[in-house]
PDB file of N, CA and C in Angstrom:
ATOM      1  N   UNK A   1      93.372  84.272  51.169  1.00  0.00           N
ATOM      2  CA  UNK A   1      93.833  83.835  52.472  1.00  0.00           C
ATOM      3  C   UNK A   1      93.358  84.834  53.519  1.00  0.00           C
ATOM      4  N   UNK A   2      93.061  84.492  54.262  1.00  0.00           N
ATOM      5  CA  UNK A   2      92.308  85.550  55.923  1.00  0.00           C
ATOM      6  C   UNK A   2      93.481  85.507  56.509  1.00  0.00           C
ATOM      7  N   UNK A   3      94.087  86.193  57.104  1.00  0.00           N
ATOM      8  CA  UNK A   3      94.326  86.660  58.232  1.00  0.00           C
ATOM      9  C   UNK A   3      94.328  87.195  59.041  1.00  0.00           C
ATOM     10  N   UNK A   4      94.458  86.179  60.978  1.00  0.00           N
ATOM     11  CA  UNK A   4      94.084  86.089  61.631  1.00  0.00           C
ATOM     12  C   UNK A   4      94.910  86.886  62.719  1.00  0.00           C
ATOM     13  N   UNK A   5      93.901  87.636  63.658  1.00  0.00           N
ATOM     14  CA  UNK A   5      94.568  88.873  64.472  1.00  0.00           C
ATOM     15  C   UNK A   5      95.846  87.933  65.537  1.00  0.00           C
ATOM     16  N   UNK A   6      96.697  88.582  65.979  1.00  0.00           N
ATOM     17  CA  UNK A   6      98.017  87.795  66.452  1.00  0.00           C
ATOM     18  C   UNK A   6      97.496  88.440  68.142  1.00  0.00           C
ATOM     19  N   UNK A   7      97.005  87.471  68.851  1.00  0.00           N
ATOM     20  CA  UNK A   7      97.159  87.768  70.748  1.00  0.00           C
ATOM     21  C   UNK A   7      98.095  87.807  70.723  1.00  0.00           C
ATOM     22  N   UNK A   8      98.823  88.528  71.829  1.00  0.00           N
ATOM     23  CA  UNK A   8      99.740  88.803  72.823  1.00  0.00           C
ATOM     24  C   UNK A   8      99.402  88.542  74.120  1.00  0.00           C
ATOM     25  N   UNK A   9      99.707  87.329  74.551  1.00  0.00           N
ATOM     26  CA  UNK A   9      99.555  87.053  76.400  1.00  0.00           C
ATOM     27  C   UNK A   9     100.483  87.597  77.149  1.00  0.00           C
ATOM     28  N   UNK A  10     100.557  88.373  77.863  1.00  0.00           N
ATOM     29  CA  UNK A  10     101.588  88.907  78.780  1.00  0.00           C
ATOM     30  C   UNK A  10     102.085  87.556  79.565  1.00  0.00           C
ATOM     31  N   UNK A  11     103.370  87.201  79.986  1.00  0.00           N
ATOM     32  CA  UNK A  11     104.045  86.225  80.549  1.00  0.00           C
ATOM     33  C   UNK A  11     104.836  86.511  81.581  1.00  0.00           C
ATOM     34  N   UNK A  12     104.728  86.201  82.623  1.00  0.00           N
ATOM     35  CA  UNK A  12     105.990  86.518  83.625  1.00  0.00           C
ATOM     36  C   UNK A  12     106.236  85.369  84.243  1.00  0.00           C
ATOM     37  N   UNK A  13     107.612  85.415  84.209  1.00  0.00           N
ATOM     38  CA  UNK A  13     108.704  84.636  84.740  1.00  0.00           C
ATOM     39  C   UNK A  13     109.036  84.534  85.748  1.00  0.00           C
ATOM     40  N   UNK A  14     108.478  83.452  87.096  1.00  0.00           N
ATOM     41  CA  UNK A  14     109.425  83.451  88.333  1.00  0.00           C
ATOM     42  C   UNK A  14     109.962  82.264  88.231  1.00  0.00           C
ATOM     43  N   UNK A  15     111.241  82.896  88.996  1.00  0.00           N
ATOM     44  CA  UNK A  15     112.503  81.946  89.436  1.00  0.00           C
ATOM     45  C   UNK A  15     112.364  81.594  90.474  1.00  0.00           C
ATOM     46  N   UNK A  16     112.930  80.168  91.446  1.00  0.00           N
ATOM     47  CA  UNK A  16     113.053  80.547  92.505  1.00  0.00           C
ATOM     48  C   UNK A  16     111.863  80.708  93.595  1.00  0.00           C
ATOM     49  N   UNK A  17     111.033  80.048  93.116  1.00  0.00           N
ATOM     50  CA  UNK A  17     110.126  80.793  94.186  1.00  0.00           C
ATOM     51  C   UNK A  17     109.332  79.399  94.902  1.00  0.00           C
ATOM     52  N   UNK A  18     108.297  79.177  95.679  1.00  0.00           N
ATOM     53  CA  UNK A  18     107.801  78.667  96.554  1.00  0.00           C
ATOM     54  C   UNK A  18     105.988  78.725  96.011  1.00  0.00           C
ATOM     55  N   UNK A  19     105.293  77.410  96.140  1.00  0.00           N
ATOM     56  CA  UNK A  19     103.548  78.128  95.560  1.00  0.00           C
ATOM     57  C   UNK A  19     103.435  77.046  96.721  1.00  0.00           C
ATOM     58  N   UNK A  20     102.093  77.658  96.844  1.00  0.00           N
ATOM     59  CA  UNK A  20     100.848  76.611  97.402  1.00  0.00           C
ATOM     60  C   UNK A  20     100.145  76.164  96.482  1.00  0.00           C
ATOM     61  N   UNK A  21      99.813  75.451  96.008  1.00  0.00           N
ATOM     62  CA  UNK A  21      98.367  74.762  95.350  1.00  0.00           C
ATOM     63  C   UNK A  21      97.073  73.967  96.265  1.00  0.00           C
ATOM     64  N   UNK A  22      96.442  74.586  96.448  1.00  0.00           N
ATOM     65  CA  UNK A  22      95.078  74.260  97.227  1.00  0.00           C
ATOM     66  C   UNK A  22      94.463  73.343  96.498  1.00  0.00           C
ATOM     67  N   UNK A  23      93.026  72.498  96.782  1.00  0.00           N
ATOM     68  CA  UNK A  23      92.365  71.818  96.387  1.00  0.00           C
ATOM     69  C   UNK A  23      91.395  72.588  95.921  1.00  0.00           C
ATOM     70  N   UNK A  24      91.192  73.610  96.352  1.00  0.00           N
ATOM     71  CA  UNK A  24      90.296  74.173  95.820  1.00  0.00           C
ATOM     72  C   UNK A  24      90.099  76.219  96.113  1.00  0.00           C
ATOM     73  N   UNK A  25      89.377  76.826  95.039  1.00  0.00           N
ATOM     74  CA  UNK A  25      89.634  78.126  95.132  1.00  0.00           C
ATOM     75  C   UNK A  25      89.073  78.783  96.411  1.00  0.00           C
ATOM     76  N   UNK A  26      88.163  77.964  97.026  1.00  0.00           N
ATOM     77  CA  UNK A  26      88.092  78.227  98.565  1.00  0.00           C
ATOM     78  C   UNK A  26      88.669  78.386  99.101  1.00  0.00           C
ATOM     79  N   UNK A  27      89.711  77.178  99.369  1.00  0.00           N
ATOM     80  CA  UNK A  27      90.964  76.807 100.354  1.00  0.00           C
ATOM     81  C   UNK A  27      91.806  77.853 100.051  1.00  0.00           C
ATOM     82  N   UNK A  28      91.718  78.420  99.255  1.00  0.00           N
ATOM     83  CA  UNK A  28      93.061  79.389  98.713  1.00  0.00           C
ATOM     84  C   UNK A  28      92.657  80.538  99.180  1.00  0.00           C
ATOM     85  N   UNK A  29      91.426  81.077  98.791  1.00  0.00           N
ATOM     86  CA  UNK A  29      90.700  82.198  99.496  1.00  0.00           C
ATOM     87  C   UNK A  29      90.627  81.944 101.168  1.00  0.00           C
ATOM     88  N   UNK A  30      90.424  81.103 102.099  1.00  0.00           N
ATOM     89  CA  UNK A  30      90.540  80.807 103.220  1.00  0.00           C
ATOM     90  C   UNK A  30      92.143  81.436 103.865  1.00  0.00           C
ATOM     91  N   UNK A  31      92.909  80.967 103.001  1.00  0.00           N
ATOM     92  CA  UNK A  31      94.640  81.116 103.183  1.00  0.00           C
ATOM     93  C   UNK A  31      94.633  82.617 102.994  1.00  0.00           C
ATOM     94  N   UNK A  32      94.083  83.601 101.783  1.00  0.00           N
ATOM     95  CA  UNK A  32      94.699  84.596 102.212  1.00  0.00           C
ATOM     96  C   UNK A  32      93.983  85.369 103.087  1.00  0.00           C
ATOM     97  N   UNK A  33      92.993  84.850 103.464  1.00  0.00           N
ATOM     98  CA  UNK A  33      92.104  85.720 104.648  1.00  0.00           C
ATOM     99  C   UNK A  33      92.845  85.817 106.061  1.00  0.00           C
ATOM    100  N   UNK A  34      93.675  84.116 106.066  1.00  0.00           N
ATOM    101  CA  UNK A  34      94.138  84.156 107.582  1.00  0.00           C
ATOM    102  C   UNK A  34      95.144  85.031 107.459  1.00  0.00           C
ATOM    103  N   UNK A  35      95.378  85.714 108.864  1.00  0.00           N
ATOM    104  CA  UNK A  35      96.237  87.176 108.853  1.00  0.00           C
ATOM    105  C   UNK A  35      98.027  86.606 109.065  1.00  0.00           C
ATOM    106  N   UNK A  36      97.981  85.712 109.436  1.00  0.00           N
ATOM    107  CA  UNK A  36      99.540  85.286 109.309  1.00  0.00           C
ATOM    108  C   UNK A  36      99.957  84.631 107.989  1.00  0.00           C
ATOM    109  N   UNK A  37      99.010  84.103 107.755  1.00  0.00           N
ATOM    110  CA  UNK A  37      99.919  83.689 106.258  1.00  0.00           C
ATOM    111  C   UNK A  37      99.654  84.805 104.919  1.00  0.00           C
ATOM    112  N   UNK A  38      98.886  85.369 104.952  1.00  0.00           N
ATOM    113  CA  UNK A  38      98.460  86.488 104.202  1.00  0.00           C
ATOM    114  C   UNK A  38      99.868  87.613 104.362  1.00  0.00           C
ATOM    115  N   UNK A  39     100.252  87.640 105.473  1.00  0.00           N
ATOM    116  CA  UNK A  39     101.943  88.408 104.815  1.00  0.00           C
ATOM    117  C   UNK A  39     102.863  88.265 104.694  1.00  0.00           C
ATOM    118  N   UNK A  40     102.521  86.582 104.171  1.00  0.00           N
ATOM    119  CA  UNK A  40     103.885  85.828 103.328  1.00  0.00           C
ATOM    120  C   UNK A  40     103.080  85.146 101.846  1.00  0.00           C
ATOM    121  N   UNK A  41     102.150  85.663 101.707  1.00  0.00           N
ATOM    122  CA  UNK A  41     101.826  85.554 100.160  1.00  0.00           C
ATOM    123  C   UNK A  41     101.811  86.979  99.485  1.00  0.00           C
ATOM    124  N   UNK A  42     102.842  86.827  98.225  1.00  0.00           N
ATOM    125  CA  UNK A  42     102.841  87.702  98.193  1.00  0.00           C
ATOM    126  C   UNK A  42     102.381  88.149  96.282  1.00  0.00           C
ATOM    127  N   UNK A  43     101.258  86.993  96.075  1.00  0.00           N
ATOM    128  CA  UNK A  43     100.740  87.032  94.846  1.00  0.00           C
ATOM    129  C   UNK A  43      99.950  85.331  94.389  1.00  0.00           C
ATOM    130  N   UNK A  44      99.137  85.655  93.895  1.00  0.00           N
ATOM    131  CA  UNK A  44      97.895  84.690  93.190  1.00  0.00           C
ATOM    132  C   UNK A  44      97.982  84.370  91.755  1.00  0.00           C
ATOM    133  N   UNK A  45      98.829  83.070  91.594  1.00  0.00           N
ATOM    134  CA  UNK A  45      99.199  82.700  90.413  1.00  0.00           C
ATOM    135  C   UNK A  45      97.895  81.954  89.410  1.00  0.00           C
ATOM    136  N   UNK A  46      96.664  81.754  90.418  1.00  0.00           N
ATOM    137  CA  UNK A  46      95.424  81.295  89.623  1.00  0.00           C
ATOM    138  C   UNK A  46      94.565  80.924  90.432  1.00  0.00           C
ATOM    139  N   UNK A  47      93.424  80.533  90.564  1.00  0.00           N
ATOM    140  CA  UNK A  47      92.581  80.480  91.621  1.00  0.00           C
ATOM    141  C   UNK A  47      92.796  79.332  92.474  1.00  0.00           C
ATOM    142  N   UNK A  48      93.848  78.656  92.396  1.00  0.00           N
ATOM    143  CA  UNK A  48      94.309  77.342  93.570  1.00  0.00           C
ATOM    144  C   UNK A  48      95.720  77.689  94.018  1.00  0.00           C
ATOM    145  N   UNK A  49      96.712  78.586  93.272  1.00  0.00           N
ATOM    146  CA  UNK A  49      97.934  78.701  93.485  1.00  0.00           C
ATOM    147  C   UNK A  49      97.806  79.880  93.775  1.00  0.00           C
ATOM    148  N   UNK A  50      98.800  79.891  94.833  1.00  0.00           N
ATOM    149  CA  UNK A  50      99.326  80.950  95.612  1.00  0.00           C
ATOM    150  C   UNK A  50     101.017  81.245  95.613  1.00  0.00           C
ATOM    151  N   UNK A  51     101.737  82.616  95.587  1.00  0.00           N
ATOM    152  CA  UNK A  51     102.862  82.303  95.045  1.00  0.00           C
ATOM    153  C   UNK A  51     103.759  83.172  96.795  1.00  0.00           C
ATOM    154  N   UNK A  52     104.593  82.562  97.178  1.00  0.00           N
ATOM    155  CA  UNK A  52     105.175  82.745  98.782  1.00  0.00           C
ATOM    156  C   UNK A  52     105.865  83.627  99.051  1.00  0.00           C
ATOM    157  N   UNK A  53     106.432  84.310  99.542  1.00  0.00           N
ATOM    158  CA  UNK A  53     107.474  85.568  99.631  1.00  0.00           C
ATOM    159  C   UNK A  53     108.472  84.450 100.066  1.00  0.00           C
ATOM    160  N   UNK A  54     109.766  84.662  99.025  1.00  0.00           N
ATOM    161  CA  UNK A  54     111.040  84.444  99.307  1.00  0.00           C
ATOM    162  C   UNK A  54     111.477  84.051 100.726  1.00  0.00           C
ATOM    163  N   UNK A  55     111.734  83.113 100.640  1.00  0.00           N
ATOM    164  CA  UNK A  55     112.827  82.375 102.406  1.00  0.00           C
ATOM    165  C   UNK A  55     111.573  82.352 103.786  1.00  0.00           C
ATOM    166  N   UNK A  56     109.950  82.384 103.321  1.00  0.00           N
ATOM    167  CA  UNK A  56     108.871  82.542 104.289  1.00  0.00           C
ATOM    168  C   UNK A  56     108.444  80.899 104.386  1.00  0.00           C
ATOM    169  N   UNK A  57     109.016  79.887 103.448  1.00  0.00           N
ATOM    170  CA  UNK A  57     108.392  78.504 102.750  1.00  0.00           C
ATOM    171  C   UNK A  57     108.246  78.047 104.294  1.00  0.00           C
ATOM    172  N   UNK A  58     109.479  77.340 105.410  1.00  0.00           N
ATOM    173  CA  UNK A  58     109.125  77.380 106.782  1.00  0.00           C
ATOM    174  C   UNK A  58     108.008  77.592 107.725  1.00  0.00           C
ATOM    175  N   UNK A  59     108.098  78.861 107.100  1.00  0.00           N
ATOM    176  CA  UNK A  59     107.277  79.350 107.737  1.00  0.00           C
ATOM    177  C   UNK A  59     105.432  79.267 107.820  1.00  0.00           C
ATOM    178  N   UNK A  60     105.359  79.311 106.421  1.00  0.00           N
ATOM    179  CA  UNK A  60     103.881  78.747 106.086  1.00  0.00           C
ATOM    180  C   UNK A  60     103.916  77.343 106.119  1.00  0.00           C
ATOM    181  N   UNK A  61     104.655  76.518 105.927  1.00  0.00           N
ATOM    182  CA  UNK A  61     104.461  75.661 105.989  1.00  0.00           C
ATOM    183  C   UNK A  61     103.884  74.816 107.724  1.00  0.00           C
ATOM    184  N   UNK A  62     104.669  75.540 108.445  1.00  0.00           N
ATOM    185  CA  UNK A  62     104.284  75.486 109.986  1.00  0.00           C
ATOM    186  C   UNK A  62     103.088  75.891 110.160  1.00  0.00           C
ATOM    187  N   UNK A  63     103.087  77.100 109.706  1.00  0.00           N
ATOM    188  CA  UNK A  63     101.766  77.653 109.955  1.00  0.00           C
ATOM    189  C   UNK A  63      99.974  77.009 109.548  1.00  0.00           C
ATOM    190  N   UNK A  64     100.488  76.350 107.877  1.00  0.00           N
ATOM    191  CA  UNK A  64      99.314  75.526 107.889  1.00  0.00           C
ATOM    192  C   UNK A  64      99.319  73.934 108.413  1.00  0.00           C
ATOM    193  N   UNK A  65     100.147  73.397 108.988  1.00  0.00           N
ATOM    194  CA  UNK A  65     100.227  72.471 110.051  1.00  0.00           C
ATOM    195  C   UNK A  65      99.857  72.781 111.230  1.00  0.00           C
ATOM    196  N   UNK A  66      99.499  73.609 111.331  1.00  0.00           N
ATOM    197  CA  UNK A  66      99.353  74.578 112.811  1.00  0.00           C
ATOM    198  C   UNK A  66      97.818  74.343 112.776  1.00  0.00           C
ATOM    199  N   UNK A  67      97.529  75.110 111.581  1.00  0.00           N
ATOM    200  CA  UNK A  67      96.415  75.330 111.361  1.00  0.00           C
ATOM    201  C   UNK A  67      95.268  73.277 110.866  1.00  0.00           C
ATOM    202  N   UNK A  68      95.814  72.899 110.673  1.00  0.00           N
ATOM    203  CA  UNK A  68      95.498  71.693 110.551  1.00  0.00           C
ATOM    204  C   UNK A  68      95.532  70.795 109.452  1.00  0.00           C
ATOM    205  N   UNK A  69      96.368  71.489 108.374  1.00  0.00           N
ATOM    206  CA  UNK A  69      96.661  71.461 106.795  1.00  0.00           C
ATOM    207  C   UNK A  69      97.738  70.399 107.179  1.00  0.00           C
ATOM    208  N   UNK A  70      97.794  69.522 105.680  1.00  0.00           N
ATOM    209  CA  UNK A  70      98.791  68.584 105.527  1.00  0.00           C
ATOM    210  C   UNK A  70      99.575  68.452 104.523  1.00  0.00           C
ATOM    211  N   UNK A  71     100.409  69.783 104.250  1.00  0.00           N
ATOM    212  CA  UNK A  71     101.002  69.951 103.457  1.00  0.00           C
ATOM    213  C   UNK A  71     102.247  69.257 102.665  1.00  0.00           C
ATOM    214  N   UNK A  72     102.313  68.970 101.718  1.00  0.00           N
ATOM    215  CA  UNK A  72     103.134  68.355 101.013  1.00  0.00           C
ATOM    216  C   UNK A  72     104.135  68.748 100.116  1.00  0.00           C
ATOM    217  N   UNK A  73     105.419  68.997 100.755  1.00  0.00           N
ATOM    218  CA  UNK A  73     106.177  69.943 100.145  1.00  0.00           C
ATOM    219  C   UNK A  73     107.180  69.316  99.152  1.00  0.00           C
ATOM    220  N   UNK A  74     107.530  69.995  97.702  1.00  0.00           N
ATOM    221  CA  UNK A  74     108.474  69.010  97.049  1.00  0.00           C
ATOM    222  C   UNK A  74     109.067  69.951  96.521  1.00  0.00           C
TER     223      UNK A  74
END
């Protein structure tokens, strides 16, 4: 019988929290370039998701309506 080496993926757990999902890893890169929403993200869950700083959801959300985004919040 072979046996086979055991990965370990590191996992972290948020609760509670708020993402963006973009259409694309552009759009996401675009988002954290702009300087107002860039200091209410406060982490990159994969190259389309973006993960929000706590009680900011409002706030970006205005902001990319502002900006000309048609965000769809659920």
């Amino acid at each position: 019988m072979i046996e086979k080496a055991q990965t370990r993926i590191p996992v972290k757990l948020h609760r509670n929290v708020a993402l963006v999902q973009t259409e694309d890893a552009l759009l996401a890169e675009e988002l954290l370039a702009h300087k107002k929403l860039a200091a209410d993200i406060v982490g990159r869950l994969s190259d389309r998701v973006l993960l929000i700083r706590p009680g900011r959801v409002d706030a970006v959300v205005q902001e990319l309506r502002r900006m000309g985004h048609t965000p769809s919040v659920l």
